[in-house]
Protein backbone atom coordinates (compact mmCIF):
# COMPACT_ATOMS: atom_id res chain seq x y z
CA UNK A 1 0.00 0.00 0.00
CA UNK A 2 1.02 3.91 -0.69
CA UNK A 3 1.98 5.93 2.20
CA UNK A 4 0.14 8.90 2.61
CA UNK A 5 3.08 10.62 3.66
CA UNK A 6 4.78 12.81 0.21
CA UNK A 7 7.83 12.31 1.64
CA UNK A 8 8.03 10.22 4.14
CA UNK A 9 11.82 9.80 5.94
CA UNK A 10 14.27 7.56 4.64
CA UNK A 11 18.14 7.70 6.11
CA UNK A 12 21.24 6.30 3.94
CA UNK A 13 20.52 2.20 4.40
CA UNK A 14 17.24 3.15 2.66
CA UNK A 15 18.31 4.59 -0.40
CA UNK A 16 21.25 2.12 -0.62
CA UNK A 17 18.50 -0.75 -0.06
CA UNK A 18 16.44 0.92 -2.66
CA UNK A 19 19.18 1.69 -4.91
CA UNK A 20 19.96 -2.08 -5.27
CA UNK A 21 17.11 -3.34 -5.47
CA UNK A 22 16.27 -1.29 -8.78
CA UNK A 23 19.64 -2.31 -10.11
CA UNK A 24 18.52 -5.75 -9.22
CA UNK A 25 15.59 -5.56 -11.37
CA UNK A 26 17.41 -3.67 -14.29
CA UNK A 27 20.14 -6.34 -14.53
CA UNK A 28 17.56 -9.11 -14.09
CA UNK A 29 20.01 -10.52 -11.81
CA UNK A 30 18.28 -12.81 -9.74
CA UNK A 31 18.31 -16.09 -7.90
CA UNK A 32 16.09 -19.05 -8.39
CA UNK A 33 14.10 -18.97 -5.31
CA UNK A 34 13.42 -14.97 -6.69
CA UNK A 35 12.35 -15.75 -10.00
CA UNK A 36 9.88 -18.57 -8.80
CA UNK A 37 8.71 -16.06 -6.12
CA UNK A 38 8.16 -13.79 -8.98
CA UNK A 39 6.19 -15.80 -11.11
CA UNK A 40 4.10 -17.17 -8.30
CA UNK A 41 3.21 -13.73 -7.32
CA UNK A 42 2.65 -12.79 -11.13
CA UNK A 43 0.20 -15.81 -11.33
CA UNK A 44 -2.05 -14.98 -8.05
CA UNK A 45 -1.83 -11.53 -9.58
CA UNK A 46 -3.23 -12.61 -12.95
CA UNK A 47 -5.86 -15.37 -11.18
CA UNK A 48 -7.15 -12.49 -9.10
CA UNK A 49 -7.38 -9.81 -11.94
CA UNK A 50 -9.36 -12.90 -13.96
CA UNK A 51 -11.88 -13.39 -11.04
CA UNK A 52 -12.94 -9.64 -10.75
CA UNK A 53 -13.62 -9.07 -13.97
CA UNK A 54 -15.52 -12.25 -13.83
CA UNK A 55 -17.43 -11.34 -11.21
CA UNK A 56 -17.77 -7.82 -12.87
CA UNK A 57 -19.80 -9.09 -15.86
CA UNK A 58 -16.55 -9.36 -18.14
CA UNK A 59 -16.00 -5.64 -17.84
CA UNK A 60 -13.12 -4.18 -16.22
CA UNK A 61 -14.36 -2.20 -13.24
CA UNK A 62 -11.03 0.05 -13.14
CA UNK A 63 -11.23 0.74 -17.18
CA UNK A 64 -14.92 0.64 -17.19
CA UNK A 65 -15.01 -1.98 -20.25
């Protein structure tokens, strides 16, 4: 979830953590536990998106079609 907070305080281990994560996901340098974490997270993802439109009548209720 988004924090409500614009700008919310961060000190150096932080941006270092965030820095490599993002270089992480550039590179695509991951291990195997990651990746299957990854695609069982994109597949719950995709399952869930499939059962609210479902229950939505087919439409997508964020789009609106």
């Amino acid at each position: 979830m988004i924090r409500s907070i614009p700008n919310p305080p961060m000190d150096r281990e932080d941006v270092d953590r965030f820095r490599r994560n993002l270089e992480k996901h550039l590179r695509g340098d991951f291990t195997e536990e990651e990746r299957h974490q990854i695609e069982a997270r994109r597949a719950q993802e995709e399952a869930i998106t499939k059962r609210i439109i479902e229950n939505c009548g087919g439409k997508n209720p964020i789009l609106g079609y």
